[in-house]
Protein backbone atom coordinates (compact mmCIF):
# COMPACT_ATOMS: atom_id res chain seq x y z
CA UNK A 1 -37.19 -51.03 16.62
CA UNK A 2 -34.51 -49.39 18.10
CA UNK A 3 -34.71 -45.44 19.24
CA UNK A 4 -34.00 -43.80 16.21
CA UNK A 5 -35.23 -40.45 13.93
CA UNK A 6 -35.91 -40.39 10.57
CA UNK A 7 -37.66 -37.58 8.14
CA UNK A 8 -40.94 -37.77 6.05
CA UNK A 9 -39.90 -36.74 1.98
CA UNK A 10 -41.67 -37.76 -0.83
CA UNK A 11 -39.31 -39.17 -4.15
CA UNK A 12 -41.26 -36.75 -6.00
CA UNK A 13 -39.73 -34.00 -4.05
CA UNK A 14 -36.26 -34.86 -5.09
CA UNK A 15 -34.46 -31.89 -6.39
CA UNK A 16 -33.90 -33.07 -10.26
CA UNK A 17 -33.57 -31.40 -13.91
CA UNK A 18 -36.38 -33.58 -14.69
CA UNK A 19 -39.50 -31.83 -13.55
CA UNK A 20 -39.94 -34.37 -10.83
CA UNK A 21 -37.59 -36.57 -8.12
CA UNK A 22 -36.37 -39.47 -9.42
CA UNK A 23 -34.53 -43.05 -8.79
CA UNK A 24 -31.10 -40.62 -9.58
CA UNK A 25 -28.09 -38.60 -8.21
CA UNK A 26 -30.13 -36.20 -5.82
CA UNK A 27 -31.96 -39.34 -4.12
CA UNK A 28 -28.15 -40.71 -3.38
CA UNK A 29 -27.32 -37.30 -1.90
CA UNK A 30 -30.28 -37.58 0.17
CA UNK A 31 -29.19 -40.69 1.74
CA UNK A 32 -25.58 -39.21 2.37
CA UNK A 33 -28.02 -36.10 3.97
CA UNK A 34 -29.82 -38.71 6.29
CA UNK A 35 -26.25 -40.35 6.93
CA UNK A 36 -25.14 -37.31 7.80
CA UNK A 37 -27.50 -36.36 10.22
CA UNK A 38 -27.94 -39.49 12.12
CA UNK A 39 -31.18 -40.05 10.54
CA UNK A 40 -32.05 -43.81 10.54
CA UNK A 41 -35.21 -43.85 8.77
CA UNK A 42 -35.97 -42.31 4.91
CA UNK A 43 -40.03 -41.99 5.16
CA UNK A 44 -41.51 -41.92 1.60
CA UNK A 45 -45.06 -41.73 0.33
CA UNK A 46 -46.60 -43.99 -1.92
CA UNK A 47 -44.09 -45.39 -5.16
CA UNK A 48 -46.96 -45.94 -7.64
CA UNK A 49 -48.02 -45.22 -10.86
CA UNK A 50 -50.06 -42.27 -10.09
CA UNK A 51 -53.67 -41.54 -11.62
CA UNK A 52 -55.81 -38.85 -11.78
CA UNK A 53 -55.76 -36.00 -9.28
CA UNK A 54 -51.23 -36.70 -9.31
CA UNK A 55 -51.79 -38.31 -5.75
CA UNK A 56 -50.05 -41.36 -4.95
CA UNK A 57 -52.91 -42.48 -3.01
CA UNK A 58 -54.83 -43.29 -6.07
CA UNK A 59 -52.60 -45.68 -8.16
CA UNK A 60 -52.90 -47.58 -10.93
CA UNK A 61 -51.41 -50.29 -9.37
CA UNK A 62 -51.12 -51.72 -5.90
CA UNK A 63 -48.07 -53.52 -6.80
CA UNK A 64 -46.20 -51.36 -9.33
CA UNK A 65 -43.75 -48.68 -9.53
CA UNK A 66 -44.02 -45.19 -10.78
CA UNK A 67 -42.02 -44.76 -14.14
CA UNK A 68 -42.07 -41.22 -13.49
CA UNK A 69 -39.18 -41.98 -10.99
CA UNK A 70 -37.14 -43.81 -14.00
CA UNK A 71 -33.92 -41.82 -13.76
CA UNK A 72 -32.87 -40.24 -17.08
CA UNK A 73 -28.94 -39.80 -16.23
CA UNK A 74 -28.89 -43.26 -14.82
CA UNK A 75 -30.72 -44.33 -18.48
CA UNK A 76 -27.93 -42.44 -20.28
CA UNK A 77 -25.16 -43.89 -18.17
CA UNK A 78 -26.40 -47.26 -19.38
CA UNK A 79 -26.49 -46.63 -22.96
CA UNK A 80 -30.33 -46.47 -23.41
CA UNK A 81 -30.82 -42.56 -24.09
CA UNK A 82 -28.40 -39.41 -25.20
CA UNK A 83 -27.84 -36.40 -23.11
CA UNK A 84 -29.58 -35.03 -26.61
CA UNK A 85 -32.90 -36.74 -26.19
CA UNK A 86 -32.88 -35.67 -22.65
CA UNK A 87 -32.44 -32.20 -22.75
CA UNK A 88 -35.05 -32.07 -25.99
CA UNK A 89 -38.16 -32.01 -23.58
CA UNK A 90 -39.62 -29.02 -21.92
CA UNK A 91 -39.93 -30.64 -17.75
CA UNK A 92 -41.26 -27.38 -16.38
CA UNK A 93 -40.00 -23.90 -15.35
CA UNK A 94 -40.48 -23.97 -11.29
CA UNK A 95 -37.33 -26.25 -9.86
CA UNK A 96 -39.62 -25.96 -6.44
CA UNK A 97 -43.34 -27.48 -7.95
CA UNK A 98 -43.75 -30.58 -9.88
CA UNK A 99 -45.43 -29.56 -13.64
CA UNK A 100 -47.39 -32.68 -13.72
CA UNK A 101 -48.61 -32.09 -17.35
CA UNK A 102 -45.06 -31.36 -18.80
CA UNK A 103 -43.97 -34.55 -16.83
CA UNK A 104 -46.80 -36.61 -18.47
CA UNK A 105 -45.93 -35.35 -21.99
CA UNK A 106 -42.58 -36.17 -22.10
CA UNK A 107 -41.79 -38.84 -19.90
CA UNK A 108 -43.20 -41.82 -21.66
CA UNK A 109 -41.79 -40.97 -25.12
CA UNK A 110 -38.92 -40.50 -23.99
CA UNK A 111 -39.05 -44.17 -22.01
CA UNK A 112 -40.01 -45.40 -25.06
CA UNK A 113 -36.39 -44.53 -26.48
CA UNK A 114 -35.17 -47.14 -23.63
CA UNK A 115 -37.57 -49.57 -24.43
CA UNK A 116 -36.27 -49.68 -27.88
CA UNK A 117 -32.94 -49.38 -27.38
CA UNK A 118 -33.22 -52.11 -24.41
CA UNK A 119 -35.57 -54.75 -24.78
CA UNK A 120 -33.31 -57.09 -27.18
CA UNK A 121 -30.70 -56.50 -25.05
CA UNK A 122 -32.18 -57.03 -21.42
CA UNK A 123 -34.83 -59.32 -22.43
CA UNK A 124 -33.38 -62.40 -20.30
CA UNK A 125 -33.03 -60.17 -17.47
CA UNK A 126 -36.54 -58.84 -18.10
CA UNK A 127 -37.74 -62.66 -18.05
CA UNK A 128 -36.46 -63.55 -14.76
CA UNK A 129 -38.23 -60.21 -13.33
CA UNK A 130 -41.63 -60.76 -15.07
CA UNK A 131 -41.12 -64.65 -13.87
CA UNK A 132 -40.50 -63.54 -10.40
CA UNK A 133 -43.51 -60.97 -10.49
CA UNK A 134 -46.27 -62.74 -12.79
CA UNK A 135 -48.72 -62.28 -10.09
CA UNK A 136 -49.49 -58.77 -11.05
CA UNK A 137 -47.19 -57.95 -13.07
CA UNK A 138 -48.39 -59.51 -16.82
CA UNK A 139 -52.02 -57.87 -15.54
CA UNK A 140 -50.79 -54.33 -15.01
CA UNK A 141 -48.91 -54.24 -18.26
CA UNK A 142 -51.78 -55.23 -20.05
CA UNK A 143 -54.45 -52.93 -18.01
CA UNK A 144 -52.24 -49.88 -19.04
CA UNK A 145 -52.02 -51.33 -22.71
CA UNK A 146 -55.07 -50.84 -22.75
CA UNK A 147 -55.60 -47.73 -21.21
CA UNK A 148 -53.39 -46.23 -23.68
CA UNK A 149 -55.53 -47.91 -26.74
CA UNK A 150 -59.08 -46.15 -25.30
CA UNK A 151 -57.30 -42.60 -24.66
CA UNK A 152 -56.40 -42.98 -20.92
CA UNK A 153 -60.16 -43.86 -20.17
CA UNK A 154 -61.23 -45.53 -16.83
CA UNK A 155 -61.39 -49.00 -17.25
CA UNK A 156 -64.89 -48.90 -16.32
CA UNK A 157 -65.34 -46.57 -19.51
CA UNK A 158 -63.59 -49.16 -21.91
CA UNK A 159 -66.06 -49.19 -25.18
CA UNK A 160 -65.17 -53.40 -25.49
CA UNK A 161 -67.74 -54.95 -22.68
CA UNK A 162 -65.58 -57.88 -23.30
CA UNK A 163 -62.43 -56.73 -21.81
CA UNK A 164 -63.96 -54.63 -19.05
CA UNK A 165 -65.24 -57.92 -17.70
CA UNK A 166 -62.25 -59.79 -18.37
CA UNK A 167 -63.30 -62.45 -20.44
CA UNK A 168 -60.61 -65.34 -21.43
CA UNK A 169 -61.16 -64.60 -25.31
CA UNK A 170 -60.95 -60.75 -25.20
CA UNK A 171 -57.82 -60.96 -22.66
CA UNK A 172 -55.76 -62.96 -25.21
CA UNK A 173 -56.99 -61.25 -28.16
CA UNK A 174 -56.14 -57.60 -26.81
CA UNK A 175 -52.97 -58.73 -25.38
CA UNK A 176 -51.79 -60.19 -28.89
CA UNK A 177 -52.95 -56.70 -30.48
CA UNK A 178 -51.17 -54.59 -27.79
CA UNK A 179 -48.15 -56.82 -26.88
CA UNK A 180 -45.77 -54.67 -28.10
CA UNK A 181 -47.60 -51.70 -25.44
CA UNK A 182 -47.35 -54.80 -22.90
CA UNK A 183 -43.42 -55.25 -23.33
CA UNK A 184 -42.95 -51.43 -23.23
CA UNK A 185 -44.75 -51.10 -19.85
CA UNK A 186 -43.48 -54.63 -18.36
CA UNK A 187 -39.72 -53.21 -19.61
CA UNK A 188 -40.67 -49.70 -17.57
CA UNK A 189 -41.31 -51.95 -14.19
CA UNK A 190 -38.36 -53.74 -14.76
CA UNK A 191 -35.95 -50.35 -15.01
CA UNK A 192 -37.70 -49.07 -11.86
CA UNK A 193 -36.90 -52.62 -9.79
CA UNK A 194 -33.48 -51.97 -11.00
CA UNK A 195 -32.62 -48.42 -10.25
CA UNK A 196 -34.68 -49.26 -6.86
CA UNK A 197 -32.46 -51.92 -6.20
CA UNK A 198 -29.05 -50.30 -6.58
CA UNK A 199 -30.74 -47.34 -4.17
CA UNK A 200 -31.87 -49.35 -1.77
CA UNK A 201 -29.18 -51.10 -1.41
CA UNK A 202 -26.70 -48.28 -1.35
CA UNK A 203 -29.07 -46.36 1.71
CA UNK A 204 -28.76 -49.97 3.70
CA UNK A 205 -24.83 -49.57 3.23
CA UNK A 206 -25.03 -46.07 4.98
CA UNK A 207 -27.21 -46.98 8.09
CA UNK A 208 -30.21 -45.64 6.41
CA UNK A 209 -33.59 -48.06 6.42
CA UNK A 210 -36.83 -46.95 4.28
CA UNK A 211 -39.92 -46.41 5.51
CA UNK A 212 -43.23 -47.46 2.47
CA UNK A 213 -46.82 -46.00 2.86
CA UNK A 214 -49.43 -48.67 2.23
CA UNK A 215 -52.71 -47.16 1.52
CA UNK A 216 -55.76 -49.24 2.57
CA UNK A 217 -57.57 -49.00 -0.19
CA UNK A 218 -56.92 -49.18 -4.20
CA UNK A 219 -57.92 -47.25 -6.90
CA UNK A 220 -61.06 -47.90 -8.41
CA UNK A 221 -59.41 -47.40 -11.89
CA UNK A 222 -56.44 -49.42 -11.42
CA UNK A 223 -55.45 -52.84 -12.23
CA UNK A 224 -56.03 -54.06 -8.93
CA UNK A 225 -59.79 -53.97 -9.37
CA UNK A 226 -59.62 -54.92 -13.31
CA UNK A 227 -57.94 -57.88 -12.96
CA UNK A 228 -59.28 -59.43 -9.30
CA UNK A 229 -63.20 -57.72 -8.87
CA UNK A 230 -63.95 -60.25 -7.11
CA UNK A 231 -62.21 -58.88 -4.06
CA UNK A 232 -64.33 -56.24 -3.99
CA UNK A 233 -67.69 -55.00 -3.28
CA UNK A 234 -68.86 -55.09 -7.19
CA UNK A 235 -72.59 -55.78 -8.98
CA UNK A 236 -72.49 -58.11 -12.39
CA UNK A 237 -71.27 -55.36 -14.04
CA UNK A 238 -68.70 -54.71 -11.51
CA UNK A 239 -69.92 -51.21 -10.53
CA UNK A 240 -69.43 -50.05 -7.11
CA UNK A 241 -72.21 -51.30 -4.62
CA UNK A 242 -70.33 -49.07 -1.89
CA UNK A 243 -67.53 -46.93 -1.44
CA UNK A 244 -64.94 -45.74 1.02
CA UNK A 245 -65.14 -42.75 3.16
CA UNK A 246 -65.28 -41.24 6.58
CA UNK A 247 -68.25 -39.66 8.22
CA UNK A 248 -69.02 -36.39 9.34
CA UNK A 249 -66.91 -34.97 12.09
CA UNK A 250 -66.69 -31.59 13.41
CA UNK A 251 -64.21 -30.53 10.45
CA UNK A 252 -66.50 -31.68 7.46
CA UNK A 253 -70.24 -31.80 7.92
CA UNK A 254 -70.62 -33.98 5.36
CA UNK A 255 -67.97 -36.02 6.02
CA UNK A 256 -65.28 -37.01 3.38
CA UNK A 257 -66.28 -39.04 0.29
CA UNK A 258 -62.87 -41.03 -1.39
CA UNK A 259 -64.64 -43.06 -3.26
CA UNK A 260 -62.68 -46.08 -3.53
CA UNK A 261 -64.07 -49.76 -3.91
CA UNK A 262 -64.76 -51.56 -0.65
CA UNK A 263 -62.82 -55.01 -0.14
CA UNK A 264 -65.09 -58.21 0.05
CA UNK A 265 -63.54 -58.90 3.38
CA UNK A 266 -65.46 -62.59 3.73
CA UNK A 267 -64.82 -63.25 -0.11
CA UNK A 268 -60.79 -62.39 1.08
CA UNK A 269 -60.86 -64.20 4.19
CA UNK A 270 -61.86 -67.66 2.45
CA UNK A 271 -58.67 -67.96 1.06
CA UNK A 272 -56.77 -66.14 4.12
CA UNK A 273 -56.56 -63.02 2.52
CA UNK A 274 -53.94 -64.25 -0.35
CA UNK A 275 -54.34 -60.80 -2.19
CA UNK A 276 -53.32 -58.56 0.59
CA UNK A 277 -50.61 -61.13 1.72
CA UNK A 278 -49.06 -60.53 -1.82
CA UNK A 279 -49.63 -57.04 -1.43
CA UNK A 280 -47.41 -56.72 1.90
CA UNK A 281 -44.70 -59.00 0.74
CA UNK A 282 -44.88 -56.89 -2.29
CA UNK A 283 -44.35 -53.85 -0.10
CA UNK A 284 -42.44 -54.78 2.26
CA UNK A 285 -39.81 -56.42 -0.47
CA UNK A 286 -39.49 -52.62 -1.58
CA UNK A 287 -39.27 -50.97 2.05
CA UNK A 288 -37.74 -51.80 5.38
CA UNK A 289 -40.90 -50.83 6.78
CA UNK A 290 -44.52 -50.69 5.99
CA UNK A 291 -46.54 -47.63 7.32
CA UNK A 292 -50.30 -49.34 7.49
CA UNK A 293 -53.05 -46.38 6.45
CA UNK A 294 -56.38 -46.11 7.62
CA UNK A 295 -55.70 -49.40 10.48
CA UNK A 296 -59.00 -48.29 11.84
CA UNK A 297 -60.78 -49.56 8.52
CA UNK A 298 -59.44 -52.97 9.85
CA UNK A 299 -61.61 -53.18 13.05
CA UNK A 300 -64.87 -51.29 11.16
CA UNK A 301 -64.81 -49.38 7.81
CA UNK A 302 -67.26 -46.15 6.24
CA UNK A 303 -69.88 -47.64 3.49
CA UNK A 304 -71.24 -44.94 1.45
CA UNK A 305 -73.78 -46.32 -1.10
CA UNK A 306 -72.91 -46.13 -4.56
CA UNK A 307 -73.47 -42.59 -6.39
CA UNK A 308 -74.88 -40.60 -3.29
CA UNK A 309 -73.12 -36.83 -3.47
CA UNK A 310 -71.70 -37.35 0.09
CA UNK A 311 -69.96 -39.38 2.90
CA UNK A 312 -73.07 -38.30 5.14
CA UNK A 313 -75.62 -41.12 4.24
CA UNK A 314 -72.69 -44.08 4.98
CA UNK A 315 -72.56 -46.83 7.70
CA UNK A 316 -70.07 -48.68 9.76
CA UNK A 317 -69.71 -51.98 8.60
CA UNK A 318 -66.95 -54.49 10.48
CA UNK A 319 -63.72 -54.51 8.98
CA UNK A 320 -61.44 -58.53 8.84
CA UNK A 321 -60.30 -57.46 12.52
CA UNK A 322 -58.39 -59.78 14.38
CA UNK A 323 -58.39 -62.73 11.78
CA UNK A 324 -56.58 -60.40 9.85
CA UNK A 325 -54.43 -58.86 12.17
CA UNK A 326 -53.29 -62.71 12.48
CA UNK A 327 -52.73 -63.71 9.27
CA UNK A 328 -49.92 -60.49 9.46
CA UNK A 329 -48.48 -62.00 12.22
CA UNK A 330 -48.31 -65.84 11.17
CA UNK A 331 -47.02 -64.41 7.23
CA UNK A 332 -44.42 -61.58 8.82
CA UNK A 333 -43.41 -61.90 12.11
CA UNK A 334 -40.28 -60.12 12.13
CA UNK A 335 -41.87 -57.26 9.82
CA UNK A 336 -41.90 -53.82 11.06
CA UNK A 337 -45.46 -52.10 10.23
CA UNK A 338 -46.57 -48.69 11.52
CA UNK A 339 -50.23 -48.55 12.22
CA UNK A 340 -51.74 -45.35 10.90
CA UNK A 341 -54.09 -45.38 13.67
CA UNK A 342 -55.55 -41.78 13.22
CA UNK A 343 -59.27 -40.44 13.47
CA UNK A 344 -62.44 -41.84 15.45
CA UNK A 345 -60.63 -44.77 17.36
CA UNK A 346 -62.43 -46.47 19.71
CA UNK A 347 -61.79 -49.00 22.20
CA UNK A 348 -62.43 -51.52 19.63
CA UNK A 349 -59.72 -49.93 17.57
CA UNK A 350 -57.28 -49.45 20.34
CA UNK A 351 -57.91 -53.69 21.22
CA UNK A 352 -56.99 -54.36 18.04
CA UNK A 353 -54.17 -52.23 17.83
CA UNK A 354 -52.97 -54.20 20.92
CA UNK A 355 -53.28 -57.46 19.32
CA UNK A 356 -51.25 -56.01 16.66
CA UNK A 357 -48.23 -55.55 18.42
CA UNK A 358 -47.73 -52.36 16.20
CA UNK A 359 -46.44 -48.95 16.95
CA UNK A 360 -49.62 -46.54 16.49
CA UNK A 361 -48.71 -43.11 15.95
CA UNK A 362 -48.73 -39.77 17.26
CA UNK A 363 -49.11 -35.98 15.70
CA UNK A 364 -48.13 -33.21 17.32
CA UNK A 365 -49.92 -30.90 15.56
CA UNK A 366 -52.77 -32.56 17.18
CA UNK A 367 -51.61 -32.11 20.97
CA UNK A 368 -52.07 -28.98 21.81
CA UNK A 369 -56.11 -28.24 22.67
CA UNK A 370 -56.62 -25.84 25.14
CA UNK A 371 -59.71 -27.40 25.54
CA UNK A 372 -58.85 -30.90 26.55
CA UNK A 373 -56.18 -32.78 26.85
CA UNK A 374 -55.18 -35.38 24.16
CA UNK A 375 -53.70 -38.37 23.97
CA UNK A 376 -51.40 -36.73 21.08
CA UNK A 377 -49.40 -34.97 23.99
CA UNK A 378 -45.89 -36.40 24.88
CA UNK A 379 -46.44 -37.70 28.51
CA UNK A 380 -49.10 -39.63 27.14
CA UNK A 381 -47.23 -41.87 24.64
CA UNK A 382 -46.35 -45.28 25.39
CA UNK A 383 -42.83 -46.42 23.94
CA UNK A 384 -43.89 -48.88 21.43
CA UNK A 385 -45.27 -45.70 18.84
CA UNK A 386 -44.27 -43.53 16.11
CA UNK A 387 -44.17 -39.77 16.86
CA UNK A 388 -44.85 -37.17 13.81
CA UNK A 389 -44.62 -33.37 13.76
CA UNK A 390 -47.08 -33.88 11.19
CA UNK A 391 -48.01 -35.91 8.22
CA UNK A 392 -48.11 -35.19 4.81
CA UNK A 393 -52.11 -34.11 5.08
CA UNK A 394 -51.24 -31.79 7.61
CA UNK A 395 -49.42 -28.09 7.34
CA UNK A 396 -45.79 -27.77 7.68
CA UNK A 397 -45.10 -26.19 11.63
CA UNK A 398 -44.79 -22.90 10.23
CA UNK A 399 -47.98 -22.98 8.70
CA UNK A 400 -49.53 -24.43 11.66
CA UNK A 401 -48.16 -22.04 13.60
CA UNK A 402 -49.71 -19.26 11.23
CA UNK A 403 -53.15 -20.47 11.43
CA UNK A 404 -53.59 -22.55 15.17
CA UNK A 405 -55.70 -20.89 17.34
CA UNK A 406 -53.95 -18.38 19.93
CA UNK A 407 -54.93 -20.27 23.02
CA UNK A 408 -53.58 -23.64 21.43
CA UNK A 409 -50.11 -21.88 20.68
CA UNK A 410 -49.93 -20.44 24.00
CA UNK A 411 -50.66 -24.08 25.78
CA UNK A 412 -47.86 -25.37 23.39
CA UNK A 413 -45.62 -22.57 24.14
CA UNK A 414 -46.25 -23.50 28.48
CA UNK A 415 -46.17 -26.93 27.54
CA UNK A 416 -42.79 -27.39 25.77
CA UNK A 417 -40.83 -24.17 26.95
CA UNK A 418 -41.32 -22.55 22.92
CA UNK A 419 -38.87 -19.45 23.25
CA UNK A 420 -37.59 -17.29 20.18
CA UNK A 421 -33.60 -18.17 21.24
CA UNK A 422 -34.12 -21.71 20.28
CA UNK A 423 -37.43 -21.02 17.64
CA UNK A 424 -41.04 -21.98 17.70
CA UNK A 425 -40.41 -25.09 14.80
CA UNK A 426 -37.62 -26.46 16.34
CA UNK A 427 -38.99 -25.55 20.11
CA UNK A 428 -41.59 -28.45 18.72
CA UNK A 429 -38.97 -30.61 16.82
CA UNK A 430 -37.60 -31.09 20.31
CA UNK A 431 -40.59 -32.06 21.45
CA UNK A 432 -41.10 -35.35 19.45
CA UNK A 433 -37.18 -36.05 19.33
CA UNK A 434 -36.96 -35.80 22.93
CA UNK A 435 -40.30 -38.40 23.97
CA UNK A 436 -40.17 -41.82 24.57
CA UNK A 437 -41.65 -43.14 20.98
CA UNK A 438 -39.15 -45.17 19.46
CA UNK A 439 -38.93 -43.45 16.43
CA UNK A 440 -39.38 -39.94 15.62
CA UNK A 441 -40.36 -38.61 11.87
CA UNK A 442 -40.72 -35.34 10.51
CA UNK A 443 -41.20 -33.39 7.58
CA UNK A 444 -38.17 -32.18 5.44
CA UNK A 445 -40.66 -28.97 4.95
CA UNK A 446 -40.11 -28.75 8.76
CA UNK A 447 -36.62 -28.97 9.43
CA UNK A 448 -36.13 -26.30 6.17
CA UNK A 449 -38.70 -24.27 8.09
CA UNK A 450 -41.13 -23.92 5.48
CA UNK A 451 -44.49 -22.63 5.03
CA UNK A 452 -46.94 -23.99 3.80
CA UNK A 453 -46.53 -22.70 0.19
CA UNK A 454 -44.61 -26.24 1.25
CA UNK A 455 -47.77 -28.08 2.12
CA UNK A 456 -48.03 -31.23 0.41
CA UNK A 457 -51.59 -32.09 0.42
CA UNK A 458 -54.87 -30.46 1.66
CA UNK A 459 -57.18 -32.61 1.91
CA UNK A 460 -60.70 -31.63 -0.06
CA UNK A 461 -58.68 -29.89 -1.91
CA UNK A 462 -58.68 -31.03 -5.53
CA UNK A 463 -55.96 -28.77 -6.98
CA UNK A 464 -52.22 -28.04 -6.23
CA UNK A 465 -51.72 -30.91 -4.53
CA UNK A 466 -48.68 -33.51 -4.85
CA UNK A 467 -46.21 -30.25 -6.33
CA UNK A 468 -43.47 -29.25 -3.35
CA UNK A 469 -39.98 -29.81 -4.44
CA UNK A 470 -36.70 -29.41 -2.00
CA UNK A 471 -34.52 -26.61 -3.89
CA UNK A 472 -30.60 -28.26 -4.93
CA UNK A 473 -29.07 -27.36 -1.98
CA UNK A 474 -31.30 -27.42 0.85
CA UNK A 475 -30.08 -30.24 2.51
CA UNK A 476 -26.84 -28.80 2.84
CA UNK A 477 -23.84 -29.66 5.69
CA UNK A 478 -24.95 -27.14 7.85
CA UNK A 479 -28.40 -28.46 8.26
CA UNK A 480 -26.95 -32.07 8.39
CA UNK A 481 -24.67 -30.88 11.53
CA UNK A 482 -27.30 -29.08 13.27
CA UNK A 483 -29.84 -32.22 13.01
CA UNK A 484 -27.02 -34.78 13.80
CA UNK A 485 -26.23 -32.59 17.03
CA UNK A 486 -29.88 -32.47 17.90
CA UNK A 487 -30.92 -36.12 17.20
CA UNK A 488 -28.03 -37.16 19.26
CA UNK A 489 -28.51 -34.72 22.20
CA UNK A 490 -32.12 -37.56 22.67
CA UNK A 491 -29.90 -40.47 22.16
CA UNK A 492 -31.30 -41.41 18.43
């Protein structure tokens, strides 16, 4: 990777009529925007189907796209809605907070249109695409088939035994009975690929390479553990025996509980861990580069037993380590992938992350302890890394700002020269654009100086989550100038 900049901005956060960023115009503009201001990277969160809670971290699918993202202008332009049917649904009043429940009602009936109008039509096309993605694909459509017949239930909740466990008889029979629910969600992949397509290829034709966030662990209500259980830690009935977490730290007493299946990592490495292979040439066929989360689950992993209240009473158990970390190598070896190497690392972590070869990253929001120093401060970075102002768990810089303790600000403010000519967020900015990590990535919250009424995601925090949108006309010229001025005063 060559010295470059890039900024962290979820699709969701797309300005768009549509009560959520989509696949459309304003994600072109934003590409000009990064043109613009000599930004080489486009950072985005997770692109899937998103569950319960709106966070893309919890997915239906490993592998699939999010239809909420289906453009409806681009859909018009090709003859598979009106401007009419558009403009019938109520997408929300607030153009600066996703209205995930107005999105949900609307969106797939109005898909449906598409599907209706399209299928006959695009049904070769739609062949090749469900030919060239039959690995997952057929299983998805039919896992949200379903979902739809049982009333958006968790699979685990399905009242046919039969299908929750997969069997040969039941799979046929309920994909017969739903196909025409199969077709409508295989068609809905196959628009996303499509409008995907045309963007990604359009930001590679301005200088502009994406950046994919790759989540370490599924959903336990997703596809991904429906259709393969064996991967995972699962009983006969294939309930949980363990599930994902972190322990307690000085932040959370009882640690944090996510509660998402645990791999099988010996089951996996039998057949040289085919499923995750899939997954990365899966991701890394819709992104540039693949932003690894959670890399420290690699070397050892949280266990929390099944059902207890809290992350308290889990283990460490050893993660696939370095037969893993090979198999990346030997199946990608020109692949970019950031390590998301954040939280208790230990040496162990840090070997691995050697053996790796990949960037690791740094926050600044975590530099500046009065206390001690950390390895989070500039002079400590080596070259081969991946500096943040923060991530998308993390408050914008004006909202850290608001809250850090006193004595932290004032170390920052000795550290990196802060004065109120240049500004506190952009004192910081220069910071992480002017250190020797290869790339530099912040938040679009950051550069817009935002608060954190901005915030994307607290985590603990069930609710209002997932919502920030960029107003039309934030990323205007004048902000483009400015950044392009500043990214190449550090030679990026």
């Amino acid at each position: 990777m060559e010295r470059a900049a890039g900024i962290l901005l979820s699709v969701s956060s797309l300005p768009s009529p549509y009560g959520i960023g989509t696949l459309g115009q304003a994600a072109y503009d934003f590409i000009d925007f990064l043109a613009d201001a000599g930004q080489k990277y486009w950072q985005m969160l997770p692109v899937g189907p998103i569950s319960y809670g709106d966070s893309p971290y919890q997915s239906f699918s490993a592998f699939a796209g999010n239809p909420y993202y289906i453009d409806p202008d681009l859909l018009i332009a090709d003859g598979l809605l009106t401007a009419d049917e558009v403009r019938s649904y109520d997408w929300g009043g607030d153009p600066g907070r996703v209205d995930y429940g107005a999105v949900y009602r609307g969106r797939f009936a109005l898909l449906e249109n598409a599907f209706r109008r399209g299928w006959q039509r695009d049904e070769p096309a739609v062949g090749r695409f469900l030919a060239a993605n039959r690995s997952w694909l057929g299983d998805y459509a039919l896992f949200m088939a379903l979902k739809r017949h049982f009333g958006m239930a968790a699979w685990t909740q399905w009242p046919d035994a039969d299908i929750r466990l997969r069997r040969p008889d039941a799979v046929a029979r309920w994909a017969a009975e739903l196909g025409e629910d199969v077709r409508f969600f295989i068609y809905l992949q196959y628009l996303f690929q499509k409008q995907w397509d045309a963007l990604k290829a359009y930001a590679a034709k301005k200088g502009v390479q994406t950046i994919g966030d790759l989540p370490i662990y599924v959903a336990m209500d997703s596809a991904d553990v429906w259709a393969n259980p064996k991967n995972f830690l699962l009983d006969e009935k294939n309930v949980p025996t363990a599930v994902a977490g972190v322990p307690p730290d000085a932040f959370t007493a009882d640690g944090q509980l996510w509660g998402n299946p645990i791999y099988d990592w010996k089951r996996m490495a039998d057949d040289g861990f085919g499923w995750w292979e899939a997954r990365m040439r899966r991701t890394l066929s819709l992104f540039d580069v693949a932003r690894l989360d959670h890399f420290r689950g690699l070397e050892s992993y949280w266990a929390v037993p099944y059902g207890d209240p809290t992350a308290a009473t889990g283990r460490w158990e050893p993660g696939p380590g370095a037969a893993f970390i090979a198999i990346l190598r030997e199946r990608f070896p020109h692949s970019l992938i950031i390590a998301e190497d954040l939280g208790f690392i230990t040496p162990e972590v840090r070997a691995l992350l050697d053996m790796s070869g990949c960037p690791g990253m740094k926050v600044l929001e975590f530099a500046f302890d009065h206390r001690e120093p950390s390895d989070n401060l500039p002079h400590f970075y080596r070259e081969n890394c991946v500096c943040y102002a923060g991530t998308h768990d993390n408050s914008t810089l004006k909202g850290w700002l608001a809250d850090v303790d006193p004595r932290d600000l004032a170390f920052a403010r000795r550290y990196l020269g802060l004065n109120g000519h240049e500004g506190l967020i952009w004192g910081i900015l220069r910071g992480g654009m002017g250190s020797v990590a290869r790339l530099f990535v912040a938040q679009m919250q950051d550069y817009l100086e935002l608060g954190d009424e901005a915030r994307m995601n607290t985590p603990g925090i069930p609710d209002g989550n997932w919502q920030w949108r960029m107003l039309p006309g934030a990323a205007s010229p004048a902000l483009a100038k400015r950044l392009r001025e500043f990214t190449a005063r550090y030679s990026r």
